[in-house]
PDB file of N, CA and C in Angstrom:
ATOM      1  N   UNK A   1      -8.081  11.182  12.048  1.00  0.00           N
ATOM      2  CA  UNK A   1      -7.373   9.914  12.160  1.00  0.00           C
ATOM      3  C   UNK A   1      -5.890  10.146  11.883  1.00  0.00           C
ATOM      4  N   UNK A   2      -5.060   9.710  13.086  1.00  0.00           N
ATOM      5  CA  UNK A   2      -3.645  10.077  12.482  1.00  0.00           C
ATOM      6  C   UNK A   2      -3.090   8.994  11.933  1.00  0.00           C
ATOM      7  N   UNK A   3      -3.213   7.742  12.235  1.00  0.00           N
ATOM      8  CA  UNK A   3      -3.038   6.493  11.846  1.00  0.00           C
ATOM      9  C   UNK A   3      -3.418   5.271  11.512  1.00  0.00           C
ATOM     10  N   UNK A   4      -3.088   4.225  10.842  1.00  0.00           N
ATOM     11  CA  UNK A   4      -4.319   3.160  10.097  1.00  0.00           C
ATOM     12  C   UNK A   4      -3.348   2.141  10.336  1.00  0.00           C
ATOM     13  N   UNK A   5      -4.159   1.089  10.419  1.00  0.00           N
ATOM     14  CA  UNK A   5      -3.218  -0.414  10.109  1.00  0.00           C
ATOM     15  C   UNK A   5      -2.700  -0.937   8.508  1.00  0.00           C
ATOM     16  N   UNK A   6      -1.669  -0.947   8.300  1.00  0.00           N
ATOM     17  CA  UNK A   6      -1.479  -1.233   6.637  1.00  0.00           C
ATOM     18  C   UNK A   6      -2.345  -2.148   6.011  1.00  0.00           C
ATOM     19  N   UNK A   7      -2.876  -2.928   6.615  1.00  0.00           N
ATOM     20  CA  UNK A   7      -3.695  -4.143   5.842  1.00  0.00           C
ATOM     21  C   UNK A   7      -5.369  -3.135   5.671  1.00  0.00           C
ATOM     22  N   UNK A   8      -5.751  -2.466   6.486  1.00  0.00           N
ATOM     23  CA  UNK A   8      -6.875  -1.759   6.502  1.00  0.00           C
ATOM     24  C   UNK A   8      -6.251  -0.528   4.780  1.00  0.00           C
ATOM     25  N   UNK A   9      -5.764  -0.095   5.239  1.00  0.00           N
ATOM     26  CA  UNK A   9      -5.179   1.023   4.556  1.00  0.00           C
ATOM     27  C   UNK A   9      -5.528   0.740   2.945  1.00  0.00           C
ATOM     28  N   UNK A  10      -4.240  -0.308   2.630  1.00  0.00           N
ATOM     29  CA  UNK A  10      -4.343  -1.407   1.308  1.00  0.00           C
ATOM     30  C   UNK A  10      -6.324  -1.320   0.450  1.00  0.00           C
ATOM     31  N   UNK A  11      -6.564  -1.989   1.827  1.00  0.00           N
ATOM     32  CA  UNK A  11      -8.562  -2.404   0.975  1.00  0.00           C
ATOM     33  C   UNK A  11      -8.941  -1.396   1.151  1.00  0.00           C
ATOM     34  N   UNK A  12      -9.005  -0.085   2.059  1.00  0.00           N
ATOM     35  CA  UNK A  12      -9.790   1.258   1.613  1.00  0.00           C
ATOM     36  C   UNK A  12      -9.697   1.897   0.647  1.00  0.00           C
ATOM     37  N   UNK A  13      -8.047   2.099   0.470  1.00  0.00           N
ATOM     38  CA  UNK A  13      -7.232   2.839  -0.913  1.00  0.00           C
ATOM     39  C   UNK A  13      -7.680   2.053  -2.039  1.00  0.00           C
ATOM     40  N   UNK A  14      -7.811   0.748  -1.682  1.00  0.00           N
ATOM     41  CA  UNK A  14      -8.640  -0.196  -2.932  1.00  0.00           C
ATOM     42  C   UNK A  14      -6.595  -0.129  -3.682  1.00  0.00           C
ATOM     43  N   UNK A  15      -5.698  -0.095  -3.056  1.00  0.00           N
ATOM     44  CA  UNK A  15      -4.415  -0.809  -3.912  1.00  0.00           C
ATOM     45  C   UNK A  15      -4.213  -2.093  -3.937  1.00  0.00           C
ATOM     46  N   UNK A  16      -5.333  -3.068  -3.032  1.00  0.00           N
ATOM     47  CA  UNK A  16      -5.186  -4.564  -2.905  1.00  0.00           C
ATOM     48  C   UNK A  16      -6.509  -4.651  -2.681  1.00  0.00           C
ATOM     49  N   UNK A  17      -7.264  -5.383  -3.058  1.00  0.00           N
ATOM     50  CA  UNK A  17      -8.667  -5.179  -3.122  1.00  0.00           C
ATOM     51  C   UNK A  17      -9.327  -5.952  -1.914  1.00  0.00           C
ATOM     52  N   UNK A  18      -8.890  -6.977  -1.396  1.00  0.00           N
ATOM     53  CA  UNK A  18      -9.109  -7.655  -0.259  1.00  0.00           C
ATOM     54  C   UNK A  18      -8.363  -7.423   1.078  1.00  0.00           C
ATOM     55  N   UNK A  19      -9.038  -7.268   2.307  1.00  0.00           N
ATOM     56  CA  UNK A  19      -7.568  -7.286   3.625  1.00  0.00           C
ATOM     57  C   UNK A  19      -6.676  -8.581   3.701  1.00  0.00           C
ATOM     58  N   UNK A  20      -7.638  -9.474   3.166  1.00  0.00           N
ATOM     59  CA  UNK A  20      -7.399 -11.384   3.667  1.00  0.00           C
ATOM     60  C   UNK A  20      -6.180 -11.062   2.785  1.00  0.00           C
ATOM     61  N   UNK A  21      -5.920 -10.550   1.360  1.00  0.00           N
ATOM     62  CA  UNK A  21      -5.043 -10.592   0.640  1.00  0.00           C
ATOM     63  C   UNK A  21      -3.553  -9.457   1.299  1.00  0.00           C
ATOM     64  N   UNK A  22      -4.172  -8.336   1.324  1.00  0.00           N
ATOM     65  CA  UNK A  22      -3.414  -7.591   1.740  1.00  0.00           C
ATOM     66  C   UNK A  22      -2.289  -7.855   2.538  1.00  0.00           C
ATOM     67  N   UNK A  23      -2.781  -8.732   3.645  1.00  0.00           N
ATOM     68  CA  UNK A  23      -2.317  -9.183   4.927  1.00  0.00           C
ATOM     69  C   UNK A  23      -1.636 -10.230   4.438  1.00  0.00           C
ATOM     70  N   UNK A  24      -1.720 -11.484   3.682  1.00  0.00           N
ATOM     71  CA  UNK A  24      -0.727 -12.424   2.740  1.00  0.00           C
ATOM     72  C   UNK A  24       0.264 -11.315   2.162  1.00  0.00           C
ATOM     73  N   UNK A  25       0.153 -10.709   1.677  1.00  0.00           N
ATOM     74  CA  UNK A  25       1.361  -9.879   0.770  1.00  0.00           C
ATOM     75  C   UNK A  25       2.076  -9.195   2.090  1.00  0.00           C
ATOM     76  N   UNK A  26       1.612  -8.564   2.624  1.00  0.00           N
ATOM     77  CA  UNK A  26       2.418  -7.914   3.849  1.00  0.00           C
ATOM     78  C   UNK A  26       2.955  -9.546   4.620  1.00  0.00           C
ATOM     79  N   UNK A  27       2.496 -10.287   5.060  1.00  0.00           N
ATOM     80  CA  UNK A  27       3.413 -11.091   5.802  1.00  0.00           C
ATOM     81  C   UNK A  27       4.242 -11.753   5.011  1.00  0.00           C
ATOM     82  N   UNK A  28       4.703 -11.728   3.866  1.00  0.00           N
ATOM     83  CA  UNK A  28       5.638 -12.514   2.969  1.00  0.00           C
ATOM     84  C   UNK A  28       6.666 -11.059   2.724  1.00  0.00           C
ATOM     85  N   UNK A  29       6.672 -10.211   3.028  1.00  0.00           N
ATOM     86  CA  UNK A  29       7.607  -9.069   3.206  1.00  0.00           C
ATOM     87  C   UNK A  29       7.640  -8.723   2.106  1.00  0.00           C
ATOM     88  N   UNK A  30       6.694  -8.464   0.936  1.00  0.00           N
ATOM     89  CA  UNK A  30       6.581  -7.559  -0.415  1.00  0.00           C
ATOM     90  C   UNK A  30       6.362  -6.191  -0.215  1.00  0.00           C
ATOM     91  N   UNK A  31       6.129  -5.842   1.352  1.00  0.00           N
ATOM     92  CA  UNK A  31       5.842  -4.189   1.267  1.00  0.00           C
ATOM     93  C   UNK A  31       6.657  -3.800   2.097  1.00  0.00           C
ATOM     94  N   UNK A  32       7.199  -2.665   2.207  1.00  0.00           N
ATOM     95  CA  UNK A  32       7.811  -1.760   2.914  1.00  0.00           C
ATOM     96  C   UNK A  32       7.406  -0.665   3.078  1.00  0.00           C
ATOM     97  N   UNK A  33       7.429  -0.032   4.198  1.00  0.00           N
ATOM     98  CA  UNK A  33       7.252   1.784   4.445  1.00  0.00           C
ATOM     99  C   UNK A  33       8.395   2.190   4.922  1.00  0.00           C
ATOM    100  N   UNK A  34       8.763   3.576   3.898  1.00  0.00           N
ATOM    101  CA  UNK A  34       9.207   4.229   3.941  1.00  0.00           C
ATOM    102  C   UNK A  34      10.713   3.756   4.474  1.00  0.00           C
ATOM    103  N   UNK A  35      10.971   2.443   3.809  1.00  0.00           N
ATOM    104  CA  UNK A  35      12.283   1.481   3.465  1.00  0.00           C
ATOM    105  C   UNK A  35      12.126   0.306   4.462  1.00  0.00           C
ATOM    106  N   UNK A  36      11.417   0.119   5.564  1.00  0.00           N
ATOM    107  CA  UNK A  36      11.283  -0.753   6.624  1.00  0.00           C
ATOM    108  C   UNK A  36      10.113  -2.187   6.241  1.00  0.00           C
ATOM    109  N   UNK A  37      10.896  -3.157   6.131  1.00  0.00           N
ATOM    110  CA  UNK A  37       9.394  -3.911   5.952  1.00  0.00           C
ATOM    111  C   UNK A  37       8.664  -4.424   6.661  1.00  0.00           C
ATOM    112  N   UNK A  38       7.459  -4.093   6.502  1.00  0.00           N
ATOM    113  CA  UNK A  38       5.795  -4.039   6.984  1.00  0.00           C
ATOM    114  C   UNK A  38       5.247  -5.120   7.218  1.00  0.00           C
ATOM    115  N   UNK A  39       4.897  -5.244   8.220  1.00  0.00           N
ATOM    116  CA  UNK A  39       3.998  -6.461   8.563  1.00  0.00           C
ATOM    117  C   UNK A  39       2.215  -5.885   8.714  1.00  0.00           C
ATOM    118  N   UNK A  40       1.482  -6.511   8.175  1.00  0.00           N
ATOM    119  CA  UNK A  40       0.110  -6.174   8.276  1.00  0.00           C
ATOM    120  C   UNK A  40      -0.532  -5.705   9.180  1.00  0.00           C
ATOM    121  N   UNK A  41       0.156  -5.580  10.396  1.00  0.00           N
ATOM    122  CA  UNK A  41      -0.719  -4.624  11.651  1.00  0.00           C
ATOM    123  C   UNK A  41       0.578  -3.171  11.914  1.00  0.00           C
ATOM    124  N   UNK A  42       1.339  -3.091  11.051  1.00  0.00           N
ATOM    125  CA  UNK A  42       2.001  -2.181  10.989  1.00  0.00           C
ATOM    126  C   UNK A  42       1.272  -1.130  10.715  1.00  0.00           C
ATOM    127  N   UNK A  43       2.108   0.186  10.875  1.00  0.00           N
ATOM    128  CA  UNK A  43       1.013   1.842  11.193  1.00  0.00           C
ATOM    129  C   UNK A  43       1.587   2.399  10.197  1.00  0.00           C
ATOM    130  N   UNK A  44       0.409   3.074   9.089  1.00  0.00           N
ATOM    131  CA  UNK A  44       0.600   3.672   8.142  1.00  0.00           C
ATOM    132  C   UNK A  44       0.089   5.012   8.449  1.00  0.00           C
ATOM    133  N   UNK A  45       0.767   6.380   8.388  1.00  0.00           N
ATOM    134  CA  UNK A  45       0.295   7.796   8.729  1.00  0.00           C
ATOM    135  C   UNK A  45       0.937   8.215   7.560  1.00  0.00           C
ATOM    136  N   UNK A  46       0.194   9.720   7.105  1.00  0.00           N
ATOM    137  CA  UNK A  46       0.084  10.162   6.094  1.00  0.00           C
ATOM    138  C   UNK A  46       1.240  10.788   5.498  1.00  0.00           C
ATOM    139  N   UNK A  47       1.970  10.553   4.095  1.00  0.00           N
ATOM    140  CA  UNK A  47       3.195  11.179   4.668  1.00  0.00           C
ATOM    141  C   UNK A  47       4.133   9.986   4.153  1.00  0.00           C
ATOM    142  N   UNK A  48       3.831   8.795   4.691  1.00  0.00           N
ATOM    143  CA  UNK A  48       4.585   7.227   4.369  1.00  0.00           C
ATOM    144  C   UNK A  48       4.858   7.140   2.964  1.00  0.00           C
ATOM    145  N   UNK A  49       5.528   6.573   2.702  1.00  0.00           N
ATOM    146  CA  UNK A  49       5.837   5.908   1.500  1.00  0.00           C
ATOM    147  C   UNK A  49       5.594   4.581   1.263  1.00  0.00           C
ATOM    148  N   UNK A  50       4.804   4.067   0.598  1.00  0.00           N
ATOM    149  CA  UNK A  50       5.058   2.542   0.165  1.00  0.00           C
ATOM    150  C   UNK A  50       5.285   1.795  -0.730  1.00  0.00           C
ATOM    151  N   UNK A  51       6.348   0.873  -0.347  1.00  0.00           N
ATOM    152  CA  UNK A  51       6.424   0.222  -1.796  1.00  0.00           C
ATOM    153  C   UNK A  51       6.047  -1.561  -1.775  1.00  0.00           C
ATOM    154  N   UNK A  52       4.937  -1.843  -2.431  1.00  0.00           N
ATOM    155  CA  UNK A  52       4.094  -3.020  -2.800  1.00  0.00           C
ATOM    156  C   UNK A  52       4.942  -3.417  -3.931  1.00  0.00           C
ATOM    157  N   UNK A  53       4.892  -5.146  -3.758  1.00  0.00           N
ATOM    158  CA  UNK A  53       5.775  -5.829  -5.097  1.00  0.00           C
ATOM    159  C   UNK A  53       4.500  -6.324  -5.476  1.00  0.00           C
ATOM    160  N   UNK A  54       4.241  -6.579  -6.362  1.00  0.00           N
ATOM    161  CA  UNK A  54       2.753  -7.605  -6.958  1.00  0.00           C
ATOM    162  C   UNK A  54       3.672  -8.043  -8.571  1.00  0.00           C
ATOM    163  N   UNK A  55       3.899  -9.411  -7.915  1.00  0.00           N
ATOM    164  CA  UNK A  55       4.534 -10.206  -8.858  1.00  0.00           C
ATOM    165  C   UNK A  55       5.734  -9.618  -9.469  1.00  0.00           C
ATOM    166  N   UNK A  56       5.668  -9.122 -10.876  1.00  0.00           N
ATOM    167  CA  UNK A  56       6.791  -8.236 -11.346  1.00  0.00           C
ATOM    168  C   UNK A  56       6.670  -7.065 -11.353  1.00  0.00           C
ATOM    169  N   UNK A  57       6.212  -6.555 -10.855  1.00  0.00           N
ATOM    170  CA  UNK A  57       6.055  -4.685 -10.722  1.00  0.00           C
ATOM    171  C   UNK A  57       6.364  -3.793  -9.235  1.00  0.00           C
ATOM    172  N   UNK A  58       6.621  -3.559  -9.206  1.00  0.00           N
ATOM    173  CA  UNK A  58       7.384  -2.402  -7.812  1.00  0.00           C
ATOM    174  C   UNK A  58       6.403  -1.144  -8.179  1.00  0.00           C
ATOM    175  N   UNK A  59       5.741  -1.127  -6.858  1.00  0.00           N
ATOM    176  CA  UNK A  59       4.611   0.284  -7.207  1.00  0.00           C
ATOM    177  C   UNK A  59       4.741   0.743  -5.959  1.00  0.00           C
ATOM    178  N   UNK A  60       5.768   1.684  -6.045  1.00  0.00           N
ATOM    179  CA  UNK A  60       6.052   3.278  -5.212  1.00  0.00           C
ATOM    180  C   UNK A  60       4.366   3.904  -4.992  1.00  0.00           C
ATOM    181  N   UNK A  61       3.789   4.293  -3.976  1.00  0.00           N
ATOM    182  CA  UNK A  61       3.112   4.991  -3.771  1.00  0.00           C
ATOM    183  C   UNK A  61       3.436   6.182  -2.451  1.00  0.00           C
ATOM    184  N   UNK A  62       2.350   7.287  -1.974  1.00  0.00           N
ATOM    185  CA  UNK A  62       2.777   7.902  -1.204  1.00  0.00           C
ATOM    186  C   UNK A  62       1.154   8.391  -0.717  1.00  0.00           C
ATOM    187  N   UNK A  63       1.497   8.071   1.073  1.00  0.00           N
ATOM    188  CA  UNK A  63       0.036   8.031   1.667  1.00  0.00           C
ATOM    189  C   UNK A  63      -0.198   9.304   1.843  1.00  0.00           C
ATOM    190  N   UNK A  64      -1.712   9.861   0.742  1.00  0.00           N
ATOM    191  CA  UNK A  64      -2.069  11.277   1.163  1.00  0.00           C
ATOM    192  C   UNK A  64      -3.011  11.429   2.408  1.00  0.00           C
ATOM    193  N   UNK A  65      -3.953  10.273   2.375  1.00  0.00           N
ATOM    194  CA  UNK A  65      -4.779  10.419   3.763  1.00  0.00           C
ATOM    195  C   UNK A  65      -5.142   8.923   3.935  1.00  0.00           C
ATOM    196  N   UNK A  66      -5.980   9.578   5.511  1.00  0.00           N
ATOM    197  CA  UNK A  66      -6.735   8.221   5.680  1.00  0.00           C
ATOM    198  C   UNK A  66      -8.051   7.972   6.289  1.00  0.00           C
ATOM    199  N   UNK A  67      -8.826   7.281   5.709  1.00  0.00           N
ATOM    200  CA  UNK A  67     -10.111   7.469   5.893  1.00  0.00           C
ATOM    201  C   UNK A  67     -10.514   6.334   5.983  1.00  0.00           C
ATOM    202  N   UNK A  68     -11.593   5.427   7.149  1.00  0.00           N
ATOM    203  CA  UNK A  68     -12.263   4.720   7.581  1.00  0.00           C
ATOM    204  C   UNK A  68     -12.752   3.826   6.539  1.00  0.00           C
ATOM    205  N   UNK A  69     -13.549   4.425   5.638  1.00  0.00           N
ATOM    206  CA  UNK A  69     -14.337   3.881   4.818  1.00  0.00           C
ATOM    207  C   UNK A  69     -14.056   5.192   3.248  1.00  0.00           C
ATOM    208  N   UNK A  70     -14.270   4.615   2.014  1.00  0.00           N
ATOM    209  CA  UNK A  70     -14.139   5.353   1.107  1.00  0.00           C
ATOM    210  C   UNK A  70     -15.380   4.618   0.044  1.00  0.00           C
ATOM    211  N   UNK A  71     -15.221   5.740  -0.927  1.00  0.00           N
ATOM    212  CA  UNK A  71     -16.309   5.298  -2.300  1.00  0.00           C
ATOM    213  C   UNK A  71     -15.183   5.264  -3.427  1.00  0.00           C
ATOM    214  N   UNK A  72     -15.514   3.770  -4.156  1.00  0.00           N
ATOM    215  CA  UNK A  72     -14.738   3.630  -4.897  1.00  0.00           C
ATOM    216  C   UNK A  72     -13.963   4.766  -5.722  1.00  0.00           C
ATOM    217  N   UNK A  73     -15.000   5.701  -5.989  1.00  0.00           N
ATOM    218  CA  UNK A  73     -14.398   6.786  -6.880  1.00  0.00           C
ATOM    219  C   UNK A  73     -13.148   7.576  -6.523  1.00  0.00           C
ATOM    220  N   UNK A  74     -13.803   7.581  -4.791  1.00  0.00           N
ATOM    221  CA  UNK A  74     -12.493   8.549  -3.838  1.00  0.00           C
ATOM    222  C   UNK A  74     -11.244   7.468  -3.598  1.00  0.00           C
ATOM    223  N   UNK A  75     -11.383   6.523  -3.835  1.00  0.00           N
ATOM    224  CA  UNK A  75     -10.309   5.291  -3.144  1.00  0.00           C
ATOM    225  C   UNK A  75      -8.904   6.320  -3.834  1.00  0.00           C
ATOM    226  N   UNK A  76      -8.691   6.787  -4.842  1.00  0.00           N
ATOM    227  CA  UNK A  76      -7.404   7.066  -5.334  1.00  0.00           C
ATOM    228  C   UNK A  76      -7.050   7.956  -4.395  1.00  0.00           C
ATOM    229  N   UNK A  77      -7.897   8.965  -4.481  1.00  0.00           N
ATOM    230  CA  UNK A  77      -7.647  10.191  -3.921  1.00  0.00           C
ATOM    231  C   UNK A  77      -6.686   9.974  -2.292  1.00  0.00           C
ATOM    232  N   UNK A  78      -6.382   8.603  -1.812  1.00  0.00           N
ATOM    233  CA  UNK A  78      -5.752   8.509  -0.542  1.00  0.00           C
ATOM    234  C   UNK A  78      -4.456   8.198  -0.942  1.00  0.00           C
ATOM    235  N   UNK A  79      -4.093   8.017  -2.245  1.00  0.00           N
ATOM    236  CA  UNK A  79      -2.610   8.030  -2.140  1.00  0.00           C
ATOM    237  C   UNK A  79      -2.291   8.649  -3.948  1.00  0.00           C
ATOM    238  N   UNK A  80      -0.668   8.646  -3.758  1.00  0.00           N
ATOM    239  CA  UNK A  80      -0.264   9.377  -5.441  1.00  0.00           C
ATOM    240  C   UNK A  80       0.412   8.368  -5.530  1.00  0.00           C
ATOM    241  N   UNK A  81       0.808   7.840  -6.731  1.00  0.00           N
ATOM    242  CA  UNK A  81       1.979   6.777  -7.195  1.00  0.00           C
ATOM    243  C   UNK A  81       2.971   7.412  -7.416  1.00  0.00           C
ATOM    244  N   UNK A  82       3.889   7.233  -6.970  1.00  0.00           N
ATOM    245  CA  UNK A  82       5.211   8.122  -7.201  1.00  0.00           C
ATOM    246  C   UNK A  82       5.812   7.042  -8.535  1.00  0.00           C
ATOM    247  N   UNK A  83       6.051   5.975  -8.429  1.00  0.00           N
ATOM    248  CA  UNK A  83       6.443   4.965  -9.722  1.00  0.00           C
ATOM    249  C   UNK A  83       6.013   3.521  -9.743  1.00  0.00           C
ATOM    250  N   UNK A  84       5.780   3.147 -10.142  1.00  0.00           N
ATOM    251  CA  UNK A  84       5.102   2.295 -11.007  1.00  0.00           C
ATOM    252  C   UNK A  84       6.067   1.202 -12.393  1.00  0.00           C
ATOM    253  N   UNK A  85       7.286   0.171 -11.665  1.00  0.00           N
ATOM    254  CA  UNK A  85       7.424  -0.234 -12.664  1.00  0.00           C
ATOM    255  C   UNK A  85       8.015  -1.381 -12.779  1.00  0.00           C
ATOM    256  N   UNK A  86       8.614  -2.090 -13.893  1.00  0.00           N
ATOM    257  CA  UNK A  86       8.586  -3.990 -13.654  1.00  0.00           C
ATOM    258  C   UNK A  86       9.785  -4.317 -13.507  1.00  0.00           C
ATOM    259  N   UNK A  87      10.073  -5.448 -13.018  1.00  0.00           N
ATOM    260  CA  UNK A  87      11.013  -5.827 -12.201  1.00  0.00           C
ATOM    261  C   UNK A  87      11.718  -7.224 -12.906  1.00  0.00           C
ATOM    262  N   UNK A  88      12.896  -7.321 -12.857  1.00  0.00           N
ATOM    263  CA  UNK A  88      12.902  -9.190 -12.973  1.00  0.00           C
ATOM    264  C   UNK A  88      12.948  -9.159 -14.792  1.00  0.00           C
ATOM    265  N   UNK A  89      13.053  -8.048 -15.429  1.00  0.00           N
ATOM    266  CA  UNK A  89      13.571  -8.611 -17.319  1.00  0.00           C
ATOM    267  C   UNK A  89      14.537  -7.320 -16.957  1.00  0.00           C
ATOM    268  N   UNK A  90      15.615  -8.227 -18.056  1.00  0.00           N
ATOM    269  CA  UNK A  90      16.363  -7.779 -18.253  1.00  0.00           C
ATOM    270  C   UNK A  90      16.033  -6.805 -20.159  1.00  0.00           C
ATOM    271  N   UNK A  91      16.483  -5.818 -19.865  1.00  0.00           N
ATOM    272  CA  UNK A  91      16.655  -5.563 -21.797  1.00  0.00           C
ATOM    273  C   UNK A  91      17.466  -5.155 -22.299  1.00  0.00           C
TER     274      UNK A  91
END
């Protein structure tokens, strides 16, 4: 597989646990690949970068593969978090 739809991608990797959801967060422009923002039938290949907002947190990830279907255990194993962090306080 060289390529996936981002909303598919999201619920396999298990980084958004639903597509119905996935696809709300991608059409309100909280994600970007690899600096461009993503709309839910947008093409994620391995290699991408993404960055998901979920509320106050900015979570950098980076797509290692992609696979049809996964087992929860393997869900990580399709991407690395490059950073992971919150947004919106000041300190």
């Amino acid at each position: 597989m060289v390529a996936m739809r981002l909303d598919k991608f999201l619920k396999v990797s298990r980084l958004i646990k639903r597509r119905t959801l996935a696809k709300e967060v991608a059409d309100q422009g909280r994600i970007t690949i690899n600096g461009q923002t993503a709309k839910a039938s947008s093409t994620v290949k391995v290699g991408d970068e993404l960055v998901v907002r979920f509320g106050q947190r900015l979570v950098t990830a980076k797509v290692e593969m992609l696979q049809d279907t996964t087992k929860k255990e393997e869900a990580a194993n399709m991407y690395t978090i490059i950073k992971d962090e919150k947004i919106g306080e000041s300190l």
